[in-house]
Protein backbone atom coordinates (compact mmCIF):
# COMPACT_ATOMS: atom_id res chain seq x y z
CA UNK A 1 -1.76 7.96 -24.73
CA UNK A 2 -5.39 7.40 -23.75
CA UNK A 3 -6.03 4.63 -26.02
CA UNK A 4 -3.32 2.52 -24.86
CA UNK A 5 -3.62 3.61 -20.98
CA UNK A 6 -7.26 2.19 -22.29
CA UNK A 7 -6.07 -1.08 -23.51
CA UNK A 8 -4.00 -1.29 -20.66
CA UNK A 9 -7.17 -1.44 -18.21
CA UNK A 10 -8.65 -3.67 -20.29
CA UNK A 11 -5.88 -6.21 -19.57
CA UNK A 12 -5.41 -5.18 -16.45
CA UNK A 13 -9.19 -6.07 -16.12
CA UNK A 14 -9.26 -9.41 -17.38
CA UNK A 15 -6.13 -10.54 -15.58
CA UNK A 16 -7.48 -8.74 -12.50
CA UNK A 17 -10.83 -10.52 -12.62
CA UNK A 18 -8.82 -13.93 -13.16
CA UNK A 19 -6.93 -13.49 -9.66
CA UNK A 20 -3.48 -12.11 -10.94
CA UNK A 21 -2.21 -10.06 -7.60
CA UNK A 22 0.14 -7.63 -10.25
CA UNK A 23 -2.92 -6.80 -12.39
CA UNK A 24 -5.41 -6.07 -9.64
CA UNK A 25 -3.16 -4.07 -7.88
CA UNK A 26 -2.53 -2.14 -11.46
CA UNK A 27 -6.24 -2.07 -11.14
CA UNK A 28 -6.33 -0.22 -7.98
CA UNK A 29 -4.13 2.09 -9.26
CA UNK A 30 -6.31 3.34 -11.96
CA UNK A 31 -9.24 3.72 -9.55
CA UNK A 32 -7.64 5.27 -7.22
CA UNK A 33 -6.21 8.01 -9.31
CA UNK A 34 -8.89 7.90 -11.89
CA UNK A 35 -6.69 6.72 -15.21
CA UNK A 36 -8.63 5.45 -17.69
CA UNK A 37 -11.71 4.47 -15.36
CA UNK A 38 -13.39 6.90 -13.11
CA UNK A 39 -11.73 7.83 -9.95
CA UNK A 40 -12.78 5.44 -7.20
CA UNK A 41 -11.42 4.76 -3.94
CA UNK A 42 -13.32 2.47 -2.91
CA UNK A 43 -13.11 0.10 -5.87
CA UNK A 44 -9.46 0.90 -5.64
CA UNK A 45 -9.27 -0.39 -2.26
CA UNK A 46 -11.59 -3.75 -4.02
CA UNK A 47 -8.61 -4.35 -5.77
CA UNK A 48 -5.94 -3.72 -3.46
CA UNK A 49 -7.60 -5.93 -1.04
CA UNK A 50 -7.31 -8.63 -3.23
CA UNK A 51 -3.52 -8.17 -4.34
CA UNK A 52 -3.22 -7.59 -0.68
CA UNK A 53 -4.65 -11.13 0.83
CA UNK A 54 -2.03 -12.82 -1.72
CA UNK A 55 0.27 -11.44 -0.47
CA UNK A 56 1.56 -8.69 -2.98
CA UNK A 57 3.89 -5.91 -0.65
CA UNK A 58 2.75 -2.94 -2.95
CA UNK A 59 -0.97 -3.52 -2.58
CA UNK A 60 -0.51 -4.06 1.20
CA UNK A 61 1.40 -0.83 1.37
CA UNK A 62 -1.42 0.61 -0.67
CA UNK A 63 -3.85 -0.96 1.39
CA UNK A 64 -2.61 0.59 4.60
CA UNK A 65 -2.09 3.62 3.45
CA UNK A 66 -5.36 4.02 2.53
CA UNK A 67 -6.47 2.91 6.13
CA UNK A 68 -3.88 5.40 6.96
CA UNK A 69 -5.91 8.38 5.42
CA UNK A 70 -9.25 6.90 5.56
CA UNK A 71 -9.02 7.04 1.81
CA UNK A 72 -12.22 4.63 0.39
CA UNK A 73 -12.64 2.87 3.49
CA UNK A 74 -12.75 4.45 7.28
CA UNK A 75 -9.58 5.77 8.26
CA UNK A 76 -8.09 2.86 11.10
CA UNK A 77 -4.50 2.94 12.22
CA UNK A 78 -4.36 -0.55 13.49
CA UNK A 79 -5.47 -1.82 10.28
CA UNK A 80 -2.93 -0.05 8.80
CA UNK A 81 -0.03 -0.71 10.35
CA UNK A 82 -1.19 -4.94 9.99
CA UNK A 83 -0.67 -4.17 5.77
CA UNK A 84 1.86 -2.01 6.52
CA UNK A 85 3.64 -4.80 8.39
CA UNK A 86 3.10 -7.48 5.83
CA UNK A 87 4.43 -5.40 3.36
CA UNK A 88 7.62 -4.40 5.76
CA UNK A 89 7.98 -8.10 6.22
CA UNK A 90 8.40 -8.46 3.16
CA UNK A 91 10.74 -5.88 2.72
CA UNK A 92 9.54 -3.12 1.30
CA UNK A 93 11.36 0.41 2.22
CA UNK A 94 8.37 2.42 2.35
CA UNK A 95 6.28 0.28 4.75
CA UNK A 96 9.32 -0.23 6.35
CA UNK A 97 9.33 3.50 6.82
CA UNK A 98 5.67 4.16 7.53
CA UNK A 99 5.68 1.22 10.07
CA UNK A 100 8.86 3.39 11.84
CA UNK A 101 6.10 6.13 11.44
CA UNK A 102 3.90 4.19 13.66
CA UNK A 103 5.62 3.32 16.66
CA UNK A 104 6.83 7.11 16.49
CA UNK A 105 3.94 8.30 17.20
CA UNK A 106 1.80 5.19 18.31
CA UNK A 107 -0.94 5.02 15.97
CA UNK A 108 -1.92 1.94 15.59
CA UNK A 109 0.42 0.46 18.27
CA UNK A 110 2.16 0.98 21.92
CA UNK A 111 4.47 3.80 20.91
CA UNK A 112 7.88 2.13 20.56
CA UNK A 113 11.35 4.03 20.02
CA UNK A 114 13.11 0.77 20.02
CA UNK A 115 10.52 -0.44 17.03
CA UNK A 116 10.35 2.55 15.30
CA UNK A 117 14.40 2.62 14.78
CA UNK A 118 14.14 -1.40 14.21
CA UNK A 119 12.09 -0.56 10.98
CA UNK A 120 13.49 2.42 10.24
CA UNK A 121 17.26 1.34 9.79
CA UNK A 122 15.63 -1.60 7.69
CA UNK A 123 14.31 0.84 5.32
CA UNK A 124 17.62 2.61 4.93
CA UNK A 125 19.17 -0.11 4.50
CA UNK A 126 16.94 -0.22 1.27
CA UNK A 127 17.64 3.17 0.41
CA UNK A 128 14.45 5.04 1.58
CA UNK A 129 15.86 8.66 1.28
CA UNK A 130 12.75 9.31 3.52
CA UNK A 131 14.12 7.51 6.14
CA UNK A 132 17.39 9.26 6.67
CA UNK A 133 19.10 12.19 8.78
CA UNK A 134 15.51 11.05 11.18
């Protein structure tokens, strides 16, 4: 298993490095939860940044949830709810969701009920168990 989650990075790497969104948020992934290479939040959120800004909904999720916890970069709920919404936008169920989160409790933006259940029944709609009996 560790010699092909190895290879794996190494791919990962060079398709990473040669702007592939899909590969450098794979990247990300194995820095932020230390497979392969050493666990590093901060180069995770390199990488997710980058997936991010072309516009890839899982590394914007990523992204602000990161900003969310403050997790390899300072912790900043209006920067997270901006990936959160790109990736919501885009429609993703769990930024969906964590937008919802947002407006619930109006981090990162005017507290909103009518928001909050806007983006909420969105992510139901895509099956976010998360989202439901709320």
């Amino acid at each position: 298993m560790a010699k092909d989650a190895a290879e794996a990075e190494k791919w990962y790497r060079k398709a990473a490095e040669q702007g592939y969104p899909q590969a450098q948020f794979c990247l990300g992934c194995c820095y932020e939860y230390g497979v392969v290479v050493g666990k590093d939040p901060v180069e995770a959120v390199k990488w997710y940044r980058k997936a991010a800004e072309q516009g890839y909904a899982l590394a914007q999720f990523n992204l602000g949830y990161c900003y969310t916890l403050g997790t390899g970069v300072a912790k900043d709920a209006v920067e997270a709810v901006k990936w959160y919404r790109k990736a919501a936008e885009k429609g993703l169920p769990q930024a969906q969701y964590n937008l919802a989160v947002c407006y619930d409790n109006g981090e990162g933006v005017a507290k909103d009920a009518a928001e909050a259940e806007k983006w909420r029944r969105k992510s139901v709609e895509k099956q976010q168990p998360s989202a439901q009996g709320h």
